[in-house]
Structure formats: structure tokens, C-alpha cells
C-alpha atoms as a PDB file:
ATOM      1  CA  UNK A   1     -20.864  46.566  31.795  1.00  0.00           C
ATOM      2  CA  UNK A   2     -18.401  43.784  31.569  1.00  0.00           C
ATOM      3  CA  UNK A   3     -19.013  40.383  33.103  1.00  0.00           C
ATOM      4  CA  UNK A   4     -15.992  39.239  34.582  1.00  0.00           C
ATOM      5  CA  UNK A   5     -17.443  36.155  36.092  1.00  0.00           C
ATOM      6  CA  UNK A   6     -17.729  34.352  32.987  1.00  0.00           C
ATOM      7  CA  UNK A   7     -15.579  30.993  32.526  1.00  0.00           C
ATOM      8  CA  UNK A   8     -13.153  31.215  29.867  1.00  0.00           C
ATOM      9  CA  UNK A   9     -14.211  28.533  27.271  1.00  0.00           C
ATOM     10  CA  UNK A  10     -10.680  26.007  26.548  1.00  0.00           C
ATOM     11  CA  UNK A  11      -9.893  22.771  28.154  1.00  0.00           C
ATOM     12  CA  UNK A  12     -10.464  21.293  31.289  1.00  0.00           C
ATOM     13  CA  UNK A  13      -7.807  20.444  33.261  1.00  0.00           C
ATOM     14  CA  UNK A  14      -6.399  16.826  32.797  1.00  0.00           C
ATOM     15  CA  UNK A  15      -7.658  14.396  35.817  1.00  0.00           C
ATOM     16  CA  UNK A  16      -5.672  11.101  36.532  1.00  0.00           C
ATOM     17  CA  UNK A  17      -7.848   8.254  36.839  1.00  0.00           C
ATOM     18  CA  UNK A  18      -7.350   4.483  37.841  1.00  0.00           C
ATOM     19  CA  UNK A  19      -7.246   1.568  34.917  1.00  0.00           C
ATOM     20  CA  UNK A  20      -6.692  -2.201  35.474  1.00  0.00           C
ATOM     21  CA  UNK A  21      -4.166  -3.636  32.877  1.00  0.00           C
ATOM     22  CA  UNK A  22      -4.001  -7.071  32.628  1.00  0.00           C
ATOM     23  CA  UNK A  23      -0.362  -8.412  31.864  1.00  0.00           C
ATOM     24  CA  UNK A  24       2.536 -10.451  32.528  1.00  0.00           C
ATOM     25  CA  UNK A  25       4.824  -9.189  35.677  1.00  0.00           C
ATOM     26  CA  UNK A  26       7.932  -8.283  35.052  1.00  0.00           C
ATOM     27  CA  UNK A  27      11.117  -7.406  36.772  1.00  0.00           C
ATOM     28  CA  UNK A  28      11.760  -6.915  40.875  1.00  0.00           C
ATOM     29  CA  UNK A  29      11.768  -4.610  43.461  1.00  0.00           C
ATOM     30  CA  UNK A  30      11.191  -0.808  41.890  1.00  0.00           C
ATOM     31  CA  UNK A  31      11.058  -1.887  38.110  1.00  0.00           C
ATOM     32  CA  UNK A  32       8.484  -4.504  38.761  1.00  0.00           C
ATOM     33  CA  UNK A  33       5.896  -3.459  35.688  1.00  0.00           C
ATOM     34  CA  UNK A  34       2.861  -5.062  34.304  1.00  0.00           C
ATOM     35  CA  UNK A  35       3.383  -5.727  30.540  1.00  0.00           C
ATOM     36  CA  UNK A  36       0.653  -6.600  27.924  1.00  0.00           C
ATOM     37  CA  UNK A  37       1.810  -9.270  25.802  1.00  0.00           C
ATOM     38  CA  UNK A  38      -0.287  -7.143  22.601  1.00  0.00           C
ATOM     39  CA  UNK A  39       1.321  -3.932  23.031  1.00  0.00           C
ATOM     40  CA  UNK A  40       4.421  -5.751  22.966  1.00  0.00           C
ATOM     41  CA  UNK A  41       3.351  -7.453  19.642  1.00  0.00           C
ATOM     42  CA  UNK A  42       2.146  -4.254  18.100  1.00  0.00           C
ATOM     43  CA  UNK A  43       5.515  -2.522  18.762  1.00  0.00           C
ATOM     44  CA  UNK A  44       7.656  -5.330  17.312  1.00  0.00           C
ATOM     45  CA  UNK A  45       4.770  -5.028  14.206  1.00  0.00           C
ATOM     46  CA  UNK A  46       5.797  -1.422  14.308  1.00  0.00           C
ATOM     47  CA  UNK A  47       9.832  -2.492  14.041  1.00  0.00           C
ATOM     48  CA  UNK A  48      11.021  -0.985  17.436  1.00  0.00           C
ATOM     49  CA  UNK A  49      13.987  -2.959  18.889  1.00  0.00           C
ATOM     50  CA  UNK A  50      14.327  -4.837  21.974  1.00  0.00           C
ATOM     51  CA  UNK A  51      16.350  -2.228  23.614  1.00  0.00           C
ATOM     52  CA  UNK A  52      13.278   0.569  22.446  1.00  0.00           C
ATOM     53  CA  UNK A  53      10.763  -1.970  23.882  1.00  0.00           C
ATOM     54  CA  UNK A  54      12.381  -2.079  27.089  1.00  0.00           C
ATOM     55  CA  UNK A  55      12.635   1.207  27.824  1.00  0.00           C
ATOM     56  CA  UNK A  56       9.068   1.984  26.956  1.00  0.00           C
ATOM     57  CA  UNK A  57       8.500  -0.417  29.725  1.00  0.00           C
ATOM     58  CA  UNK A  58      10.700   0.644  32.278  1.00  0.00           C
ATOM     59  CA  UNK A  59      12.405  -3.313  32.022  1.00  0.00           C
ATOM     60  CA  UNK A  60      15.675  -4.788  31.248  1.00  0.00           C
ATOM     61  CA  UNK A  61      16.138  -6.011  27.278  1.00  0.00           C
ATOM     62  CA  UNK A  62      16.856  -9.434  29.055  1.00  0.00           C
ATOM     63  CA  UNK A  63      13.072  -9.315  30.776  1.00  0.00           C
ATOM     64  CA  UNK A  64      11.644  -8.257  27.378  1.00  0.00           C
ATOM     65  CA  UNK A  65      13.751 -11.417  25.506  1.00  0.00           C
ATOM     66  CA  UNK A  66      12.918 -13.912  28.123  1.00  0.00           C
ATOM     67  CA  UNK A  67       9.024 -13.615  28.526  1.00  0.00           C
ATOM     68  CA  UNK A  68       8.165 -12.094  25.487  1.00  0.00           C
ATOM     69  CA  UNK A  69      10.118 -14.642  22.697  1.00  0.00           C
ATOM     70  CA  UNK A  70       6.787 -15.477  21.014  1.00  0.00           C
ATOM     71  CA  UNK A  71       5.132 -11.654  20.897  1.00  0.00           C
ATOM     72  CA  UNK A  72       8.425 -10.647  19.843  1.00  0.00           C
ATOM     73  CA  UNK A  73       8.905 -13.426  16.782  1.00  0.00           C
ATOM     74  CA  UNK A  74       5.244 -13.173  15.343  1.00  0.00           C
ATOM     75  CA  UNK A  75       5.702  -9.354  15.738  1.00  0.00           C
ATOM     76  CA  UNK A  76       9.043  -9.637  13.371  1.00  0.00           C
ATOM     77  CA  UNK A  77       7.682 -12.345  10.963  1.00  0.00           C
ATOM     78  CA  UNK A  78       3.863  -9.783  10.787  1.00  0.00           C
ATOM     79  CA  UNK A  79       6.162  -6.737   9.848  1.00  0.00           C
ATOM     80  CA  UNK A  80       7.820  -8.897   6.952  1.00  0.00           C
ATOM     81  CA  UNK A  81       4.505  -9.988   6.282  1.00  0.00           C
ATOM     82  CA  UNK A  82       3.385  -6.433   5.463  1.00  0.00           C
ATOM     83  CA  UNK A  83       5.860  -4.827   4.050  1.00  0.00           C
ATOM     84  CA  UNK A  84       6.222  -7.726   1.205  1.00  0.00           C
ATOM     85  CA  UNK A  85       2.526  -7.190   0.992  1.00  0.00           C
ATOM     86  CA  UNK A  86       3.181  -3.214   0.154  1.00  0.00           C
ATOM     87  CA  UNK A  87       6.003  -4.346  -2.153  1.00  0.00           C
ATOM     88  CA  UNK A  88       4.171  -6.089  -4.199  1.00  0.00           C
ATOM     89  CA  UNK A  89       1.047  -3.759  -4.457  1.00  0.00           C
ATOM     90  CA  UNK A  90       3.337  -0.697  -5.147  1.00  0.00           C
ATOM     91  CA  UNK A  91       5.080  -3.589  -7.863  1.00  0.00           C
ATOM     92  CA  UNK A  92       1.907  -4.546  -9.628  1.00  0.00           C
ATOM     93  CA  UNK A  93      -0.697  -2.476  -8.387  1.00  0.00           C
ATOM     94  CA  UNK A  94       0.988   1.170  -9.288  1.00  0.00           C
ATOM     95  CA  UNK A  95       3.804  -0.391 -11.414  1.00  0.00           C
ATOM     96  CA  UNK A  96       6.728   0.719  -9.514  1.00  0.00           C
ATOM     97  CA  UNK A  97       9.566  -0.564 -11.703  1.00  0.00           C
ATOM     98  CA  UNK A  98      12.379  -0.037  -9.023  1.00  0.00           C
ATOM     99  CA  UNK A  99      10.648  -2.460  -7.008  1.00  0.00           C
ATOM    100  CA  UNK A 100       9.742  -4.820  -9.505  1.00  0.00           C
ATOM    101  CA  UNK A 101      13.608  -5.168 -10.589  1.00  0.00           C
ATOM    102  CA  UNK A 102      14.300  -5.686  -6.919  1.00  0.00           C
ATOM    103  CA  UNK A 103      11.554  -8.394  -6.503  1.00  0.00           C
ATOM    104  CA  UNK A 104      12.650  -9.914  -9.992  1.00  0.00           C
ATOM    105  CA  UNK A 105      16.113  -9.739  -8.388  1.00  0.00           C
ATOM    106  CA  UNK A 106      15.174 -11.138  -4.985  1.00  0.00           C
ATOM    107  CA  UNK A 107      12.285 -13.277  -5.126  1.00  0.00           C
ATOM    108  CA  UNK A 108      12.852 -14.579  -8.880  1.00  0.00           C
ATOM    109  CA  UNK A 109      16.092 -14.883  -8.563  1.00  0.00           C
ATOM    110  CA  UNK A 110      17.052 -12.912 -11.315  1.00  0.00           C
ATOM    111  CA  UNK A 111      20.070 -10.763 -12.225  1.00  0.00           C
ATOM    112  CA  UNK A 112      21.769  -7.863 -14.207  1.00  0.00           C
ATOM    113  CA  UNK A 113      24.671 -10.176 -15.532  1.00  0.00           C
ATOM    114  CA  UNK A 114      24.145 -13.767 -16.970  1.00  0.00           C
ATOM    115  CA  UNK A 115      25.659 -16.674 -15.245  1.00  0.00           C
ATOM    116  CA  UNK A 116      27.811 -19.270 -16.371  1.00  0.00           C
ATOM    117  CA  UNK A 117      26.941 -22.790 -15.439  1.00  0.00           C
ATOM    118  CA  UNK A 118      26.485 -25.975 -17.571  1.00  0.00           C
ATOM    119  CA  UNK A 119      22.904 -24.811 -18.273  1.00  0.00           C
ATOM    120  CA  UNK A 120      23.763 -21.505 -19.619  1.00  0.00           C
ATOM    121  CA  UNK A 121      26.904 -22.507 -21.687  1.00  0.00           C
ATOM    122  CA  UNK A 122      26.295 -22.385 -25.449  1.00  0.00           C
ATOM    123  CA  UNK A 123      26.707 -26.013 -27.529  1.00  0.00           C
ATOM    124  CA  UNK A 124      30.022 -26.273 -28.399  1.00  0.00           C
ATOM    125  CA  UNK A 125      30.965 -25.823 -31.855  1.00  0.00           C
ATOM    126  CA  UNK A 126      33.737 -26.937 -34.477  1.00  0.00           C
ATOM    127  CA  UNK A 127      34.815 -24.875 -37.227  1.00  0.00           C
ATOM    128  CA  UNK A 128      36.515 -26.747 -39.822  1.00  0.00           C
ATOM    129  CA  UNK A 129      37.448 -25.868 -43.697  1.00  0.00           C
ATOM    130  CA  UNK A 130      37.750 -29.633 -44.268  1.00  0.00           C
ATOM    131  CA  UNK A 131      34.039 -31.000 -45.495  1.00  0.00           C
ATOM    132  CA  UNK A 132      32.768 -33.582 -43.796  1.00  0.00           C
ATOM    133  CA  UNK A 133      32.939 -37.497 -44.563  1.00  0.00           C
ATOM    134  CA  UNK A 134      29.404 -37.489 -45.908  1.00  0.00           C
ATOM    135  CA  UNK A 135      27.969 -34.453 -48.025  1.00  0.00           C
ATOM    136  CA  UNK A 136      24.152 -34.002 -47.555  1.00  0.00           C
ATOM    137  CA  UNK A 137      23.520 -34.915 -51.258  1.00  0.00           C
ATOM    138  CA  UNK A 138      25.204 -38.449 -50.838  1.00  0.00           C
ATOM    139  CA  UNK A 139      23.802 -39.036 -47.198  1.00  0.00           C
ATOM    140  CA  UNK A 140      20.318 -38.648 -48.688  1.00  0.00           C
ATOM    141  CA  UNK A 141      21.006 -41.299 -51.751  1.00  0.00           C
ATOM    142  CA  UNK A 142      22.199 -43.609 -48.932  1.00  0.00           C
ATOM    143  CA  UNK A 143      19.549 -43.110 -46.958  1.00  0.00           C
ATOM    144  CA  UNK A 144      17.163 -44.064 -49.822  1.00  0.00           C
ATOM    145  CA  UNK A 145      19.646 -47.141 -51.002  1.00  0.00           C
ATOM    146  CA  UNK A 146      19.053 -48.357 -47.296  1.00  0.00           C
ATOM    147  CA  UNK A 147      15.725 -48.126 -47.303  1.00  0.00           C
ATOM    148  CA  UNK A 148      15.524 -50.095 -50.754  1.00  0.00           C
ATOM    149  CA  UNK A 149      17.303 -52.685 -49.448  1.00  0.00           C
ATOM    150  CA  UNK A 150      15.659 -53.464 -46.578  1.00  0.00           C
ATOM    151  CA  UNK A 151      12.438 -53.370 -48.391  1.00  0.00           C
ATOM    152  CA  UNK A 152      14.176 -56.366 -50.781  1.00  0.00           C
ATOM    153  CA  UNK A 153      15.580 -58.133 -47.434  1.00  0.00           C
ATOM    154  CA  UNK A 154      12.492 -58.357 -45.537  1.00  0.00           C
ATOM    155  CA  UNK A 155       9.862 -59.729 -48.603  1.00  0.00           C
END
């Protein structure tokens, strides 16, 4: 009483269809591509080299360079751009103190050991067992015997 005519339930098989990418043209003869300026920006977000980029694309590195500088550069600068941004959440946000003694370090300009410049130096200082000219007790009485006088010199 079994049915063999049934379909077996699972995928269908995989059908290739036709898709219009718009895109700079790149290369000559047999490596001539099409290239879309955003997926080359999202894989330099992403952090894949030149040479990675290039071979996605079936191009030279010297194609990729040439007529994608600008994706390339804002695709860099974006991936600095997010993982300071991550940095500092995981710094303040979940109080991560290995990465706040590396931004301290890094973006504060901070450091384990002290340096020595003219700012940093301590005053100098002069020890002496000899006592000074003036003690503090006769400095004050001339201070006063100054002041007197001045008060008789000016009236």
C-alpha cells in the first residue's frame, strides 16, 4: 500500500538567474570584472587587505589601488572609527581595566614610569648646618621696624 510517487520533501534544486550590477570596469581582456565601489568599502570596513580584495574580484592589487583609493581610505579610517568606538564602550561602559590602562596609555598619554623633564624635576634644595643670615624671629622685628618707619617718613 505504499505510494511511491510521492515527492520527497527537502530543497529545490539551486537555479542560476541573471542580475545587473552596477560598477566600475576593471581590468582587460579575460579579467575584465565589474566592481561595486560599496562592496569594496564594506570589505576594507571589514579589514581585508588589498591583496584579499583583489582576489575576491578576480583583479590585480594594482586595479584595486588605482580606482578604488577613496573606497579603500574611508573603508580604513571607518574600521578605526569603530573599533575606538568598542574600546571605549568596553573601557567605560563594562569597565574593562586592561583597556582603560591602554587608552590612559595611548590616548592620555600616560605611562607606567615617570618622566624626567624640567616640569617633573623636584625644586632644588640646599642642606646646610650653617643658619641663615636672618633668623625668623629677627626678620619679623625688622619687618615691623620697617613698617614703623615708613609710617614716620611719609606723615
Amino acid at each position: 500500500m505504499e505510494n511511491n510517487n510521492k515527492k520527497t520533501p527537502g530543497p529545490k534544486p539551486k537555479q542560476l538567474k541573471e542580475k545587473v550590477i552596477q560598477g566600475i570596469q576593471v581590468g582587460r581582456g579575460e579579467t575584465r570584472n565589474i566592481i561595486p565601489p560599496d562592496q569594496v568599502y564594506e570589505l576594507s570596513c571589514l579589514g581585508v587587505t588589498h591583496q584579499e580584495i583583489a582576489n575576491f574580484f578576480d583583479v590585480t592589487v594594482d586595479s584595486i589601488r588605482r580606482n578604488f583609493a577613496s573606497e579603500l581610505q574611508k573603508g580604513k579610517e571607518m574600521q578605526k572609527i569603530k573599533l575606538r568606538r568598542a574600546m571605549f564602550k568596553n573601557a567605560c561602559e563594562n569597565m574593562q581595566p586592561a583597556v582603560q590602562i591602554f587608552l590612559a596609555k595611548n590616548v592620555l598619554g600616560m605611562g607606567d614610569s615617570p618622566v624626567d623633564s624640567e616640569a617633573n624635576a623636584p625644586l632644588p634644595w640646599q642642606e646646610s648646618g650653617e643658619q641663615t643670615e636672618i633668623e625668623i624671629g629677627e626678620y619679623d622685628e625688622q619687618e615691623d621696624s620697617d613698617i614703623g618707619r615708613e609710617d614716620h617718613t611719609e606723615a
